[in-house]
Each structure stands twice: as C-alpha cells, then as structure tokens.
Protein backbone atom coordinates (compact mmCIF):
# COMPACT_ATOMS: atom_id res chain seq x y z
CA UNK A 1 49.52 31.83 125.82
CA UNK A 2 51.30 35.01 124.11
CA UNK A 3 52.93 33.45 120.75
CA UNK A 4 57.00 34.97 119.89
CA UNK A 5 55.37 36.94 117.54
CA UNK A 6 52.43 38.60 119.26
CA UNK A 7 55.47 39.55 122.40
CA UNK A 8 57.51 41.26 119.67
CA UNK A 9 54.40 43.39 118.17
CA UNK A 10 53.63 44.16 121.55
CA UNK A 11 57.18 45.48 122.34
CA UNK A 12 57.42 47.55 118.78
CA UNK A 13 53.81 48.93 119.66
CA UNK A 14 55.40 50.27 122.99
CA UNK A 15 58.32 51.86 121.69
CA UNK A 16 56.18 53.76 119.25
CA UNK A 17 53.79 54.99 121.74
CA UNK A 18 56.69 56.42 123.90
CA UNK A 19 58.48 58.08 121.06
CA UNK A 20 55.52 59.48 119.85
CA UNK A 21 54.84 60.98 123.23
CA UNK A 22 58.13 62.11 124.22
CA UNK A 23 58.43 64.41 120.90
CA UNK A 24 54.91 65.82 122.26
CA UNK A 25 56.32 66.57 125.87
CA UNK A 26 59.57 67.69 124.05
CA UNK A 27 57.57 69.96 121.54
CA UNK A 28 55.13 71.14 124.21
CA UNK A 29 58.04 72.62 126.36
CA UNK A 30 59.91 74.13 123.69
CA UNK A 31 56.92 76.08 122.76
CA UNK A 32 56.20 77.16 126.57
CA UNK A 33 60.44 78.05 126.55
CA UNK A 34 59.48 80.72 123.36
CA UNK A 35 56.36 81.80 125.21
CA UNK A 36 58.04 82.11 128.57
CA UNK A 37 60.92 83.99 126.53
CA UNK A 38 58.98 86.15 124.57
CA UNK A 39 57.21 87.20 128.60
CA UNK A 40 60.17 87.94 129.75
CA UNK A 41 61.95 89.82 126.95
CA UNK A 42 58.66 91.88 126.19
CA UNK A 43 58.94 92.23 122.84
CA UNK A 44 58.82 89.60 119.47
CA UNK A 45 59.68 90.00 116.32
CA UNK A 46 58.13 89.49 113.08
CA UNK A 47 60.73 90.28 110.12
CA UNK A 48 62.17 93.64 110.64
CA UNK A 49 59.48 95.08 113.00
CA UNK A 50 60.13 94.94 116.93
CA UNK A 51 56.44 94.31 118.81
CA UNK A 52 56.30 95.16 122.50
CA UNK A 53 53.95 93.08 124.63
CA UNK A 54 51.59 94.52 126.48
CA UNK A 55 52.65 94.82 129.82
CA UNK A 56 56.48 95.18 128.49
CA UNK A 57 58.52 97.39 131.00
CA UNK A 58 61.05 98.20 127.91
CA UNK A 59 58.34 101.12 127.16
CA UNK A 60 59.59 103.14 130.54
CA UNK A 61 62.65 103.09 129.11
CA UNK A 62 62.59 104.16 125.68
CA UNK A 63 63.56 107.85 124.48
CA UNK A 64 62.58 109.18 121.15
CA UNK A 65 63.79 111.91 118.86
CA UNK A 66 61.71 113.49 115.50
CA UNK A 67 64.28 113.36 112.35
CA UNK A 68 64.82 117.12 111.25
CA UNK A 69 67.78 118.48 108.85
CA UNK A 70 69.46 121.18 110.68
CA UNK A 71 72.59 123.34 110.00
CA UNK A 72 75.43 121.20 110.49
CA UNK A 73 79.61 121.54 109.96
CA UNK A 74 81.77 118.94 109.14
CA UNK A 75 84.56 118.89 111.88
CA UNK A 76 87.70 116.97 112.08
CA UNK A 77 91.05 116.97 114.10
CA UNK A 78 94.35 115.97 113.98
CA UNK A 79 97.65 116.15 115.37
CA UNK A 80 100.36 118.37 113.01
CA UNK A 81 103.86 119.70 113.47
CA UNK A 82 104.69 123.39 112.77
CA UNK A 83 107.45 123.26 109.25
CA UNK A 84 109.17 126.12 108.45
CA UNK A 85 108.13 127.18 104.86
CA UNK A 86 110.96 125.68 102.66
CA UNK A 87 111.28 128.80 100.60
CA UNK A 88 111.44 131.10 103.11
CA UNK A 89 113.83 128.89 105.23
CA UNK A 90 118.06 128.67 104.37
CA UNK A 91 120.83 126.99 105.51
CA UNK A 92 124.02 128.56 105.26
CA UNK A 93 126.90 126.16 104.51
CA UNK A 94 130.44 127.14 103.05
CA UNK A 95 130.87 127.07 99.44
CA UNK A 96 134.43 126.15 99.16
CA UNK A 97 137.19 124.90 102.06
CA UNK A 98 138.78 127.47 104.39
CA UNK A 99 139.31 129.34 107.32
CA UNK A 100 136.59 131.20 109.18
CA UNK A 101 138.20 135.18 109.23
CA UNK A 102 134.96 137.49 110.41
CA UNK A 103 131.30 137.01 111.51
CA UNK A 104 128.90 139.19 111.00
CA UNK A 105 125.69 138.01 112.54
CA UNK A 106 124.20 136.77 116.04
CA UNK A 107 121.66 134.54 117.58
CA UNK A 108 118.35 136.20 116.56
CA UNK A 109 119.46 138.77 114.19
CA UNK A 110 116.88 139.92 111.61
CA UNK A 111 119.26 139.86 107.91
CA UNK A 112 118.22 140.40 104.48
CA UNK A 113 118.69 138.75 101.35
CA UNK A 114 122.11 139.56 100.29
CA UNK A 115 123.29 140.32 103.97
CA UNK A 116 126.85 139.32 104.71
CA UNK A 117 127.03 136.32 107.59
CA UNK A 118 130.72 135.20 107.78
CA UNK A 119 133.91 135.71 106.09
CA UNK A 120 136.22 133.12 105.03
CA UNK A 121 139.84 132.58 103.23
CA UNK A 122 139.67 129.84 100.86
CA UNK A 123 142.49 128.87 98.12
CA UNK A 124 139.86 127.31 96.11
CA UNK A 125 138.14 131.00 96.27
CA UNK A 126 141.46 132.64 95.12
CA UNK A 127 141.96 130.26 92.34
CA UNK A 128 137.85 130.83 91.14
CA UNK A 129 138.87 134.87 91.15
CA UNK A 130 142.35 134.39 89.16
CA UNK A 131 140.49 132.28 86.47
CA UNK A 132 137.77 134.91 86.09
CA UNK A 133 140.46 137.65 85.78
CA UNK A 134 142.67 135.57 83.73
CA UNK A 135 139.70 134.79 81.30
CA UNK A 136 138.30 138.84 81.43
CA UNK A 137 141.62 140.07 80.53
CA UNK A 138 142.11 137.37 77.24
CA UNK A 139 138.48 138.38 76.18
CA UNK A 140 138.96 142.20 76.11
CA UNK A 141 142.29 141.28 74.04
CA UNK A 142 140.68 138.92 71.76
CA UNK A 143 137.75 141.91 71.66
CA UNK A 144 140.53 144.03 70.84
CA UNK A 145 142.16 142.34 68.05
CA UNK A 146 138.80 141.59 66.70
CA UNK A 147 138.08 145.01 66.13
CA UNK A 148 141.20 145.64 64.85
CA UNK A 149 141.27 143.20 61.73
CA UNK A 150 137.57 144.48 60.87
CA UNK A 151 139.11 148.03 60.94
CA UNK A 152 142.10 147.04 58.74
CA UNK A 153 139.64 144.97 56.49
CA UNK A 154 136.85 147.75 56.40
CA UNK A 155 140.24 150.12 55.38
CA UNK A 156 141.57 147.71 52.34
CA UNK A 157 144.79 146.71 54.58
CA UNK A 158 143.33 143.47 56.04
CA UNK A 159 143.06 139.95 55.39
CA UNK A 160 139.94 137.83 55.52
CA UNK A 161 140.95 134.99 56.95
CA UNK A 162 142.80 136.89 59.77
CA UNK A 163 139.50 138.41 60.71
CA UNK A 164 137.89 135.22 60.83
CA UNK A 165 140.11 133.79 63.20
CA UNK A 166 139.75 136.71 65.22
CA UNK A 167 135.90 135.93 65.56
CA UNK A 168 136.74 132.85 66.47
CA UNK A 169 139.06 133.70 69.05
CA UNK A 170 136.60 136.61 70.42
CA UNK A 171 134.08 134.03 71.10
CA UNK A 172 135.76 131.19 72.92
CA UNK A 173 137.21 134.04 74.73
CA UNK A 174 133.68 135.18 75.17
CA UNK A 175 132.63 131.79 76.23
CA UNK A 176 135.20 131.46 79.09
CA UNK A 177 134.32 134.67 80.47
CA UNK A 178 130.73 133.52 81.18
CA UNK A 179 131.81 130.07 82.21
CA UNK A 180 134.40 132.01 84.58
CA UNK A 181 131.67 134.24 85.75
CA UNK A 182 128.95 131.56 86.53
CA UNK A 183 131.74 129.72 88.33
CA UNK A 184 131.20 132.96 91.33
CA UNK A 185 127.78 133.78 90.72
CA UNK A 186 126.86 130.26 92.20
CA UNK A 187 127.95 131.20 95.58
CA UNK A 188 126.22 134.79 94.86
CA UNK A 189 129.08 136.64 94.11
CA UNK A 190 128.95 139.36 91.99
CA UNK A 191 132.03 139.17 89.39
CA UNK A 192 132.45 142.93 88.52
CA UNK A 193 132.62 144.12 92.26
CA UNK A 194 134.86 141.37 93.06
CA UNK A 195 138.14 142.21 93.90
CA UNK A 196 141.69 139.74 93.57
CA UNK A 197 142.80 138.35 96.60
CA UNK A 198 139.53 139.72 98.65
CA UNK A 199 138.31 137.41 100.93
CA UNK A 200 134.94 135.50 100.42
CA UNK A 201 132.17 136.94 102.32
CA UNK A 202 128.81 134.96 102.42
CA UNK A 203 125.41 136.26 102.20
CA UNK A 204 122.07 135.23 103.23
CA UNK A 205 119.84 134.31 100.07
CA UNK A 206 116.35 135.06 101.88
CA UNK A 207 115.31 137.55 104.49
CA UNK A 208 114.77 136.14 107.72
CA UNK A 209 115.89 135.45 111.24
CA UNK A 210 119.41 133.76 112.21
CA UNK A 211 117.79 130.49 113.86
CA UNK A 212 121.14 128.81 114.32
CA UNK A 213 125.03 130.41 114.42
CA UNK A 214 127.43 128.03 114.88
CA UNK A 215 130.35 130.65 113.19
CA UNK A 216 132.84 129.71 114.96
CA UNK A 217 136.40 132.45 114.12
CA UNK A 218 139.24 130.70 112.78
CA UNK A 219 138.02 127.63 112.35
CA UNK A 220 139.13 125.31 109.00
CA UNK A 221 135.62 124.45 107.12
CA UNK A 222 136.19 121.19 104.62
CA UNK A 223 133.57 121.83 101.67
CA UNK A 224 131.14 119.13 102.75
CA UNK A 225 131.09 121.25 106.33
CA UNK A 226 127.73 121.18 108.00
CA UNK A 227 125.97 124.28 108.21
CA UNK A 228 127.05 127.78 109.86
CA UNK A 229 123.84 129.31 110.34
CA UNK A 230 120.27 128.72 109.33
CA UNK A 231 118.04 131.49 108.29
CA UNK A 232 114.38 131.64 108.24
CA UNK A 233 110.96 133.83 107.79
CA UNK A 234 108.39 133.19 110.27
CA UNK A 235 105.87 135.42 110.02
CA UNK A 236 104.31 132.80 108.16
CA UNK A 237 104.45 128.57 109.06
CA UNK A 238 103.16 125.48 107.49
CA UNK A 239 100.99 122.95 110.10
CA UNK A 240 101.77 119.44 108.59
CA UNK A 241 98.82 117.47 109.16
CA UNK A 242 97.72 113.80 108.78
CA UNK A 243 94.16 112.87 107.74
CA UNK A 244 92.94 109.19 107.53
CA UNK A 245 92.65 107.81 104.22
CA UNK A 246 88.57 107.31 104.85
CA UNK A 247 88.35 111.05 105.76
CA UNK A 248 89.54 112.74 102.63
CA UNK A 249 86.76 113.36 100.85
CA UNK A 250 85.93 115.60 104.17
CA UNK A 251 88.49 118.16 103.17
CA UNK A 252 87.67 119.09 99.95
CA UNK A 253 86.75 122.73 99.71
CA UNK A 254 87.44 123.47 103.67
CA UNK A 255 87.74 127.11 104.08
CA UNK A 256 88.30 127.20 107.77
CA UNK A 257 91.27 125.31 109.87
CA UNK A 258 91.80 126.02 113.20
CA UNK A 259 94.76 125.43 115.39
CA UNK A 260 95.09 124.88 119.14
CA UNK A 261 98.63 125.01 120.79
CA UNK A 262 99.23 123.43 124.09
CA UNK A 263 101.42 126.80 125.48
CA UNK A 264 98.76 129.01 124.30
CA UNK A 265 95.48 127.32 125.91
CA UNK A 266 93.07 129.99 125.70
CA UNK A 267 94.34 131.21 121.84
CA UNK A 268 92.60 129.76 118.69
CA UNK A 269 95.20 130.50 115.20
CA UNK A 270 93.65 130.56 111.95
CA UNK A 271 94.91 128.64 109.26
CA UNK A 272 93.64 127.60 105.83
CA UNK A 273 94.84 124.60 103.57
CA UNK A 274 97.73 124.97 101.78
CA UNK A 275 98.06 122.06 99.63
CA UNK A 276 96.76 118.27 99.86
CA UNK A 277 99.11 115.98 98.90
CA UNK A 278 98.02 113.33 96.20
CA UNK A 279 100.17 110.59 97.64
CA UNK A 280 98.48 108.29 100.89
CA UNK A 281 100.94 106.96 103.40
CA UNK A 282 101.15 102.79 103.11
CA UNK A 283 102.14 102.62 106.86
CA UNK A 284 99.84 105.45 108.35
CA UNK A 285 97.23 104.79 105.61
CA UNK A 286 96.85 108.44 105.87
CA UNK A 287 97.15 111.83 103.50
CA UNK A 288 99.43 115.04 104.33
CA UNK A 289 97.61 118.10 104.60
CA UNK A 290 99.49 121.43 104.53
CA UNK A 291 97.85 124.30 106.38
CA UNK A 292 99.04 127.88 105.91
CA UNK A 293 98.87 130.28 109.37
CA UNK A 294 100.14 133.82 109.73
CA UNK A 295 102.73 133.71 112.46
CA UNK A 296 103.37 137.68 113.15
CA UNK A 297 104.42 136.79 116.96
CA UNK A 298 106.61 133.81 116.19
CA UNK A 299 104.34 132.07 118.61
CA UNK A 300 104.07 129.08 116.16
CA UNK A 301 107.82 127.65 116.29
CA UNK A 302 108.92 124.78 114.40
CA UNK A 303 108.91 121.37 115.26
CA UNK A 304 105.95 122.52 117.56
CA UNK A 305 102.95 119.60 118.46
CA UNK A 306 99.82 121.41 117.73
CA UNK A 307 96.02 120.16 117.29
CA UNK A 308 94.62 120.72 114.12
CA UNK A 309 90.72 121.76 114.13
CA UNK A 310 89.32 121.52 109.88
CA UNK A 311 85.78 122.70 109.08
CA UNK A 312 83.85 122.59 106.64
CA UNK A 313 81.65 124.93 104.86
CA UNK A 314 77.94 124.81 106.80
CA UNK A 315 75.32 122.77 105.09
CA UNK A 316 72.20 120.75 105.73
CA UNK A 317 72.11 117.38 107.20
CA UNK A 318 70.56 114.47 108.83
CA UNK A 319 71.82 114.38 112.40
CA UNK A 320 70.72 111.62 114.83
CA UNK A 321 72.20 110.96 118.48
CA UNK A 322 75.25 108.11 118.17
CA UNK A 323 72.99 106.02 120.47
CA UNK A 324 70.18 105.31 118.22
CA UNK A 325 72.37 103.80 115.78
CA UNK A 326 73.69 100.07 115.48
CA UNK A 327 75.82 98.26 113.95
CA UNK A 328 75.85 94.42 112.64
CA UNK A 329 78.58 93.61 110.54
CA UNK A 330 78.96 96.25 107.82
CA UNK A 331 75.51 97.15 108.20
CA UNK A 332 73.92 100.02 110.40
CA UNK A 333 70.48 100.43 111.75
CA UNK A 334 68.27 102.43 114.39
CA UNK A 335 64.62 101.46 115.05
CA UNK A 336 62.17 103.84 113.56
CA UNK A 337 58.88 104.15 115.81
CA UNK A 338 55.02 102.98 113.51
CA UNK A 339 53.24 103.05 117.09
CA UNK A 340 53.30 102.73 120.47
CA UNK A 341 54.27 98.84 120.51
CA UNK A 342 55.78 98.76 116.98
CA UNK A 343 59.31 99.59 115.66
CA UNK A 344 60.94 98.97 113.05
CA UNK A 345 64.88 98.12 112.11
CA UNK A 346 65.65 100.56 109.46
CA UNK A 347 69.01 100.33 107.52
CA UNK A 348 70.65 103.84 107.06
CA UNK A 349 73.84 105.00 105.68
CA UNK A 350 76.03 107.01 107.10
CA UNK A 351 79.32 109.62 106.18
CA UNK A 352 80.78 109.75 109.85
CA UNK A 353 80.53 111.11 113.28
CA UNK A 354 80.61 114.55 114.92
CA UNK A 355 79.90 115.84 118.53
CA UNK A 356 77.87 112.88 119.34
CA UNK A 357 76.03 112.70 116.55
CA UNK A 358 75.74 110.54 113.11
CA UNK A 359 75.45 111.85 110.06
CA UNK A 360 72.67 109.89 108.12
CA UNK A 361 72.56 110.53 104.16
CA UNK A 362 69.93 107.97 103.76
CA UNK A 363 67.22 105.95 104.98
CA UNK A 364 65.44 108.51 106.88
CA UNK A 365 62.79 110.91 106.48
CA UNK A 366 62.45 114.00 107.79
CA UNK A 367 59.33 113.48 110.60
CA UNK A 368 59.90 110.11 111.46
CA UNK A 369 60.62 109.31 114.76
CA UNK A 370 63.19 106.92 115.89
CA UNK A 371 64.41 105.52 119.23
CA UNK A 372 67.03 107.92 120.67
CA UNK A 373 67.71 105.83 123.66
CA UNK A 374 67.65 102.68 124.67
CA UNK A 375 67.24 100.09 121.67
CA UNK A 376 69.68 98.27 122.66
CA UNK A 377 67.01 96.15 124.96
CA UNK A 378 65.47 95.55 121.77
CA UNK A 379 68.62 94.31 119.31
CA UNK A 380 68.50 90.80 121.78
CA UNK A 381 67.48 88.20 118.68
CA UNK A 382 68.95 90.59 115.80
C-alpha cells in the first residue's frame, strides 16, 4: 500500500505538471493572438519602422507625395474693428457753462480746422475777456511808466530806485498778461481779435466731417456737458486687429494686409501695419495689431466688423498635405516611405498651418517621399 508520504509527492508532482502545462497552453495562445493580430492588421513594427505584410490590403490604400520646397506665403486672418484715427478724430464739448446762441454746422458738413461750430453766452467767458483786458491795459501802463523813469534817469532828473520798481512792476504786469492770454488761447481763442462782451464762438481743431450734431439753440450747457458735435477725417482708418500670442512672430516684416468687408463682398482694401503693440492681452492671450487703409469713399466706417487677411513676404518652404502629419502628445510625425513594405515614423517640426498644408522646418529632405494619405491605418500600436 501507498505510504502518507508517497500520496502527498504524488499530489505535489500533479500540481506541477498542470501548472507547467497551463503556462504552455497560455503562452502558446498568446503568441497565435500576436500572430493572428499582426494577419489582420497587415503591418508590424520594429522600433520606428512600419512593415507591411505581404498580402496587406493597407497598400491599396496608401497615397504618397515627393517632399519639394516651393514658393510659399505666410497667411493669417482675423477679425478687426474699423477706429477712427485718434488724431484726426475731435469731439467738440463746451469750454465753459452757458447758453447755446447760434449753430453753424450740419449733419455731414465738411469743416476745417479753425471753422466756427456753435456759439454760446457764457459769464465765465465774459469774466476770462475782462481779466485779459483788465491785465493788457495795467501792462501797457506799467510799460509806460517804465519808459518813463529810464527817460528821466537817462536825462539826469530820475531816481534809481524809482526805475527799479518800475521794472518790477512792468514784469508782473507782463506776467499777467500772458497768464491772462493763455487763459483764452486754451479754448483757441485768439486774444488780440477778441472783442469785450462778444460771444464765444467754437471752432473745430482738425479738418474733417461733422459725424455727430447734437447743437441744440438755446439750450444751458454745464461745463462737464457731453459733447456737441464730433468731428473726424476719414479718408484714412485704423483696422484694430487681434493676433494670437503663438502667431506673432508671423507678423514681423508683413508688407501686405488685406481686408474683406461683409457689405462690400466682391471688394478686397489694402492695408499695411501700422503699429504692433508690445503689450499681450491676459484674457484674450492675444496682441493688437493696427493696420493703416486709405478710406477715399468712406466705405470703411467706424465701429465696422471686418476680416483681416496678413501676408507675408514670399519665401521658400517645406509644405506637406495636413493629412500626412500626426500628432502624439507634443510630438508630430508623418511616415516617410524606404520601400514598398517599409515606412518609417519620422519626427518633424513644424511653424503652423496654411491652406491645408503644414509647414515643416525640419526633419525632412527634399526627395523623400512620405505617406500623403492614409497613415492613419498604420498609427494603430503607436
């Protein structure tokens, strides 16, 4: 009879036999999984190279393009608003409190620099003329006496110290007068035309257009009033654009900008960049561009949407279709054809889009050929 001992070596000898041949089943059908899976993919891979089998049906559907540099332009668009130009744009406001007596413009009116807009009666203007005529009338007496004392002096009749005080008083005289003066020539008035009691008639500072007349006659204007009329040139505009943060370096030394209106479909307006400005937007993460257009029509109006077209000077590039390039994490890639069955995953890098195409500044060769279409049935394991 079977001793204890020789039932429990029996039963360990078992156990090993089993587990030994279950990891051969298990390792047999993992390998006929990969073999099965490598049949039905048609391809492996070994590193970085892509191997088609030999009766793959990927093949049929592979397109391939030869790398070539060809003439290429930077483009890129973005939405802007039409700004007047801030020097060539005015708004008219009252300079002092009063009553609206006269206007002299309308809606639309071309006016120059120093054309009159609107008249108005203002105490505060009254008192501004008094003091300037109060303060021109003690300085041509103070002249007066001055040259008096230096004749009576220069004569042997004078005193000295009587002609010093009459310097004295000839220049804060002097100094009034200009203070007096520069009190009316803020609200461009000249002093020596202006006339006591005369009501104040304001000008336009620029030459332009009246945009906006809200002159309204006989109304009371506090000095804090908004507004009358704005006036502004428009034969030229700025386009205020916005370019991502990532696409500045595309603008530098643009020549070209090109702007597309929605009201004017079939019209193209040429523009060119005014300024950039050095400070990026923390909410838009974005830069404003200032384009410059001639505006002889008036066809650009502001506050107008309009598309915003920027090109760059031509120059030679890399250009491969959008298609043929992937993307795994911060790394990009297209599959570069060695043979008929062999392809391998190249790592390029790239400085943006443009009609469908990639711009590739390295990892390419001119004559290579790489897969234009379809190797995306080959990025299964990558």
């Amino acid at each position: 009879m079977m001793t204890q001992t020789n039932k429990v070596r029996s039963n360990i000898t078992a156990l090993l036999l089993l587990a030994v041949t279950s990891s051969f089943l298990l390792h047999s059908c993992g390998n006929s999984k990969e073999e099965d899976h490598g049949h039905t993919a048609g391809y492996t891979i070994k590193g970085d190279t892509v191997v088609l089998t030999e009766n793959s049906n990927i093949k049929s559907k592979l397109n391939f393009s030869t790398v070539a540099e060809q003439d290429f332009v930077m483009e890129l668009t973005t939405a802007g608003i039409v700004r007047a130009i801030p020097t060539a744009y005015a708004e008219i406001a009252p300079p002092f409190a009063g009553r609206v007596l006269k206007s002299y413009v309308r809606l639309g009116q071309k006016v120059n620099a120093g054309s009159p807009v609107f008249e108005i009666s203002s105490p505060d203007y009254f008192n501004s003329q008094k003091e300037y005529f109060d303060a021109k009338q003690e300085f041509r007496q103070a002249e007066l006496n001055l040259k008096r004392q230096q004749d009576l002096l220069k004569n042997g009749v004078g005193v000295q110290r009587e002609l010093e005080e009459a310097e004295t008083e000839f220049t804060t005289k002097k100094s009034a007068l200009s203070n007096a003066s520069a009190a009316l020539k803020i609200f461009n008035i000249d002093p020596e035309n202006t006339v006591l009691g005369q009501a104040l008639i304001v000008v336009s500072p620029i030459r332009g257009d009246i945009l906006t007349n809200n002159i309204v006659i006989g109304q009371y204007l506090r000095e804090d009033a908004e507004p009358l009329a704005i006036v502004a040139e428009l034969s030229k505009v700025w386009i205020v654009g916005q370019v991502k943060e990532k696409d500045i370096r595309f603008i530098r030394g643009l020549d070209e900008v090109e702007v597309m209106v929605a009201a004017f479909p079939d019209r193209t307006i040429k523009g060119k960049i005014y300024h950039v400005n050095e400070i990026v937007n923390e909410e838009t993460r974005s830069v404003e561009v200032l384009v410059e257009c001639e505006n002889p029509n008036h066809d650009l109006k502001p506050g107008m949407y309009v598309t915003v077209l920027f090109k760059d000077t031509p120059e030679i590039a890399i250009l491969v279709p959008s298609k043929s390039v992937f993307q795994k994490e911060d790394k990009q890639f297209v599959f570069v054809k060695m043979d008929d069955t062999r392809f391998e995953k190249r790592q390029i890098e790239t400085a943006g889009t443009s009609n469908g195409s990639v711009i590739v500044t390295s990892g390419l060769r001119t004559g290579e050929v790489i897969v234009s279409e379809g190797g995306s049935l080959m990025i299964r394991n990558y």
